[in-house]
C-alpha atoms as a PDB file:
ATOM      1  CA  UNK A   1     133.259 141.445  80.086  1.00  0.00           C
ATOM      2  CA  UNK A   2     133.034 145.137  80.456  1.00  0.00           C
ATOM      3  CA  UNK A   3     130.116 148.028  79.346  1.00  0.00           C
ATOM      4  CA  UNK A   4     130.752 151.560  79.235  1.00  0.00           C
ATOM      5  CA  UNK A   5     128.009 153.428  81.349  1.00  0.00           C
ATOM      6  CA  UNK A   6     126.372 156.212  80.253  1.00  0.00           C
ATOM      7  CA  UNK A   7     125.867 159.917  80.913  1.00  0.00           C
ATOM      8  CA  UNK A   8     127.608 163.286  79.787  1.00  0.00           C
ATOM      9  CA  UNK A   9     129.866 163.040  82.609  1.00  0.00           C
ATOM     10  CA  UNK A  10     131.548 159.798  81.747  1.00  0.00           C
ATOM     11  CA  UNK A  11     134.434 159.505  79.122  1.00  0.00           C
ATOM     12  CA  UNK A  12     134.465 155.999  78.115  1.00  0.00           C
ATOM     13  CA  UNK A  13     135.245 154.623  80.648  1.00  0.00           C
ATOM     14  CA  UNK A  14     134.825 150.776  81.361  1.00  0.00           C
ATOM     15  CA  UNK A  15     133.002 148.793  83.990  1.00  0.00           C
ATOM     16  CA  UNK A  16     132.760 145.301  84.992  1.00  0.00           C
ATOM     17  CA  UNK A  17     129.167 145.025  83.729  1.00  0.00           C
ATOM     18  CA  UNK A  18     127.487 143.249  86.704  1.00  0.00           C
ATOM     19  CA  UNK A  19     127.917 147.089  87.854  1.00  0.00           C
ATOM     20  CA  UNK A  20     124.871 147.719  85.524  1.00  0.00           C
ATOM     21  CA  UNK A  21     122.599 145.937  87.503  1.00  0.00           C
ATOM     22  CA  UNK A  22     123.912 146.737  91.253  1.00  0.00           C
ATOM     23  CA  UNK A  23     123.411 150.974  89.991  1.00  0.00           C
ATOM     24  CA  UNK A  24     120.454 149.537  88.685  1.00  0.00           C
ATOM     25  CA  UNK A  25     118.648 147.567  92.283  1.00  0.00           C
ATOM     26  CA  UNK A  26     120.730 150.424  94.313  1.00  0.00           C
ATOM     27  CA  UNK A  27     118.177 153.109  92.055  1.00  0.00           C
ATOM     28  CA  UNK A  28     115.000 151.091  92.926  1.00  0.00           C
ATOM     29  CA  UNK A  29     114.700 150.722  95.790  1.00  0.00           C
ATOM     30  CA  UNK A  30     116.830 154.358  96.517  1.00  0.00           C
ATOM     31  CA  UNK A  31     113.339 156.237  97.933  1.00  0.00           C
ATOM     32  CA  UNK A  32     112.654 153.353 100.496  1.00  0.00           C
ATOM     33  CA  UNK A  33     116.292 153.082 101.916  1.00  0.00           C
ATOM     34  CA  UNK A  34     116.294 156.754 102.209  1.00  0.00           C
ATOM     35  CA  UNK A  35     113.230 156.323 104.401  1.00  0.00           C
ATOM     36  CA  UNK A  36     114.583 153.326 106.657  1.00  0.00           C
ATOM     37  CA  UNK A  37     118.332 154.602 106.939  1.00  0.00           C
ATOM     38  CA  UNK A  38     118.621 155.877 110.207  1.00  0.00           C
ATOM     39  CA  UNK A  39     119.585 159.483 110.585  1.00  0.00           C
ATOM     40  CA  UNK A  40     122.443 160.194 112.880  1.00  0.00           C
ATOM     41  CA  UNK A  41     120.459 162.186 115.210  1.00  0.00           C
ATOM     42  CA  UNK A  42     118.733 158.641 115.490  1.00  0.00           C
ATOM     43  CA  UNK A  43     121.638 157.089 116.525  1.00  0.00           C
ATOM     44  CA  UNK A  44     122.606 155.864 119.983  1.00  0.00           C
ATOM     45  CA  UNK A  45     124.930 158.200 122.069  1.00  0.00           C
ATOM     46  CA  UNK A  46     127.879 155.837 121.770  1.00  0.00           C
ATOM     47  CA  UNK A  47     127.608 156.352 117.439  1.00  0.00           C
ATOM     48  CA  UNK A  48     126.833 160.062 117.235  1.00  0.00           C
ATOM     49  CA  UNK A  49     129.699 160.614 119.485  1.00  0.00           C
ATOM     50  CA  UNK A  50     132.075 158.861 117.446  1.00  0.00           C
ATOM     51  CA  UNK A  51     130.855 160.650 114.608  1.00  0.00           C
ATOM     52  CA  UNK A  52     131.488 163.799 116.454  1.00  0.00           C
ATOM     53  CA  UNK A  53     134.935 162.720 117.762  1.00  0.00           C
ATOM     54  CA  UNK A  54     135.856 161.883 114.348  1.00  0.00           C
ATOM     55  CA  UNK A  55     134.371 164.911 112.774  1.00  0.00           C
ATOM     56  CA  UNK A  56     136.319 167.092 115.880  1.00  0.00           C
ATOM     57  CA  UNK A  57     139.878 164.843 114.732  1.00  0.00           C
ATOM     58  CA  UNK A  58     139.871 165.902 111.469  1.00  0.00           C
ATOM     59  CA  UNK A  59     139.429 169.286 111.713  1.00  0.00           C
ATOM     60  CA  UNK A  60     141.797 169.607 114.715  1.00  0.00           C
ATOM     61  CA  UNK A  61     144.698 167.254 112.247  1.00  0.00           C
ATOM     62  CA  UNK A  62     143.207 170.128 109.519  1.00  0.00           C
ATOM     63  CA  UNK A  63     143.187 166.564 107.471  1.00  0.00           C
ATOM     64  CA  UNK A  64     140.104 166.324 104.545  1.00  0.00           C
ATOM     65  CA  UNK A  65     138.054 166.659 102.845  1.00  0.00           C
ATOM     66  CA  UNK A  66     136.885 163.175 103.482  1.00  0.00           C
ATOM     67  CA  UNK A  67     135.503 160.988 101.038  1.00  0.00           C
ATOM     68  CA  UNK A  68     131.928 159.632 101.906  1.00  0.00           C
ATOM     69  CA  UNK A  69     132.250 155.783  99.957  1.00  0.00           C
ATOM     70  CA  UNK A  70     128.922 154.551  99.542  1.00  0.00           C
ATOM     71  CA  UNK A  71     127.497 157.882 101.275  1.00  0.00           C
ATOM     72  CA  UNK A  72     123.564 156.397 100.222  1.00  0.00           C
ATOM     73  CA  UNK A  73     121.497 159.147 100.654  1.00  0.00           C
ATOM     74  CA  UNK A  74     124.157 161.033 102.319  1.00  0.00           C
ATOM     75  CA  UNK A  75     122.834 161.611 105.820  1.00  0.00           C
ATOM     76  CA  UNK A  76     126.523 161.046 107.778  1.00  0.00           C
ATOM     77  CA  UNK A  77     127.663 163.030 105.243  1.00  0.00           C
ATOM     78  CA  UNK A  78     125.426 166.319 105.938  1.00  0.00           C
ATOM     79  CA  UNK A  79     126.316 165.641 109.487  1.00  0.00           C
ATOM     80  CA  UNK A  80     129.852 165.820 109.303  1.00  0.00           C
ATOM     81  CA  UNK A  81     129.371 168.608 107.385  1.00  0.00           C
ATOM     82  CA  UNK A  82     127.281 170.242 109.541  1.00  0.00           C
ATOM     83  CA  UNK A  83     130.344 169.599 112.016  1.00  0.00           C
ATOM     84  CA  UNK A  84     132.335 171.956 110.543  1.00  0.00           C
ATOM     85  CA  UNK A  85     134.151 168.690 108.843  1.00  0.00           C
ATOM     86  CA  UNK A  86     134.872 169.026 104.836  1.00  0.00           C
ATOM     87  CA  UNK A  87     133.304 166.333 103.486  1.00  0.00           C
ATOM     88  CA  UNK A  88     131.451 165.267  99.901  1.00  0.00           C
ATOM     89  CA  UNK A  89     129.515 161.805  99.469  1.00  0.00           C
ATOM     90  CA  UNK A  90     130.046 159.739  96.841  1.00  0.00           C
ATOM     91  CA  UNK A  91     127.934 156.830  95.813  1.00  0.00           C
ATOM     92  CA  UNK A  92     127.797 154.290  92.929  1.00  0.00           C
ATOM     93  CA  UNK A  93     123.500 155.151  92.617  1.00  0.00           C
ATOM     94  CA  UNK A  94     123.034 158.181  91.208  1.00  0.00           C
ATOM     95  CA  UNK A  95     119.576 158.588  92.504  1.00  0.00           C
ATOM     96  CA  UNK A  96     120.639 157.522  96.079  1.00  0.00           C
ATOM     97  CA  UNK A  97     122.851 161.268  96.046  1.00  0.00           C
ATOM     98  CA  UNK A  98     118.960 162.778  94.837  1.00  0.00           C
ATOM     99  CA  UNK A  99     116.771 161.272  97.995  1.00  0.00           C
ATOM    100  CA  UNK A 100     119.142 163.204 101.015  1.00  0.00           C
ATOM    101  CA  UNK A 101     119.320 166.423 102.679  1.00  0.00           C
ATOM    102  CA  UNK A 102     119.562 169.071 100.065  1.00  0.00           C
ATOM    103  CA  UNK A 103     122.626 170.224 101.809  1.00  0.00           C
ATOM    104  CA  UNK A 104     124.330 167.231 101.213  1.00  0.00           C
ATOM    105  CA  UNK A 105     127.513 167.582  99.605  1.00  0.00           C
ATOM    106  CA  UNK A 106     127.698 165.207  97.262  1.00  0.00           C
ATOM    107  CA  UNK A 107     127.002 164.959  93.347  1.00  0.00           C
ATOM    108  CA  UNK A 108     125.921 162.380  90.675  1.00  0.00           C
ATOM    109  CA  UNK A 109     129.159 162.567  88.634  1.00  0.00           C
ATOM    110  CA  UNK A 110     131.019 161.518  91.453  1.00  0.00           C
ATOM    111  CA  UNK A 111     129.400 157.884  90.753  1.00  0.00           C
ATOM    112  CA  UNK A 112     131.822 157.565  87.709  1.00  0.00           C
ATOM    113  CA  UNK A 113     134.592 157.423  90.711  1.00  0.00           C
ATOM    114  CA  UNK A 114     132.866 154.846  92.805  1.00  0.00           C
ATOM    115  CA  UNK A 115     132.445 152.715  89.289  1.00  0.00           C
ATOM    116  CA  UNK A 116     135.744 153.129  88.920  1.00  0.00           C
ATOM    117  CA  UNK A 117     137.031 151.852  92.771  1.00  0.00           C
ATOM    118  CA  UNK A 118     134.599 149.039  92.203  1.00  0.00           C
ATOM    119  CA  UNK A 119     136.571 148.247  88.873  1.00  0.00           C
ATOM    120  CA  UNK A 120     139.775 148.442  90.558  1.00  0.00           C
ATOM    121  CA  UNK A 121     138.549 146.474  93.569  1.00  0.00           C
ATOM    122  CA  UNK A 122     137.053 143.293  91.271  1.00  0.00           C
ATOM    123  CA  UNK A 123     140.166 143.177  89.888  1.00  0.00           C
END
């Protein structure tokens, strides 16, 4: 059973409707996981040099922009950014992309993508 999700940005296009109600929880409790997410700055040396490794191997490979799946309130993704790395977020909540870092590169109509990977992967 599929729905068709709403929202000026979507063309018709369908969903396996338990996606509904994950967009749906994901949007709740959006504010609070914003708050509890660590930022990378947070992070132990070991991760945030990874991240900046990785951010330094993709712009060195001139590879990107990278795809942020599941970015949440998109605070690896202003990171990487902020690392000189192209890089957007994209997330299946639409209010997750609204509780980040304004600089976060990421949108709300990219959501209609990550319904669609979820689609493809439940097949």
């Amino acid at each position: 059973m599929t729905a068709t999700a709403d929202g000026p940005w979507d063309p018709g296009v369908s969903e396996p409707s338990y996606l509904a109600a994950v967009r749906e929880s994901y949007d709740t409790v959006a504010d609070a996981y914003a708050e509890q997410v660590p930022r990378p700055a947070d992070l132990d040396p070991l991760a945030r040099a990874l991240l900046g490794m990785f951010a330094e191997t993709v712009r060195e490979a001139g590879l990107g922009p990278l795809a942020d799946l599941g970015c949440g309130p998109g605070y690896v993704t202003a990171h990487l950014a902020a690392l000189g790395t192209p890089v957007f977020g994209i997330d299946l909540s639409p209010r997750n992309g609204r509780t980040g870092p304004s600089s976060t590169p990421s949108s709300t109509a990219p959501s209609l993508l990550a319904r669609k990977l979820a689609s493809v992967q439940a097949e």
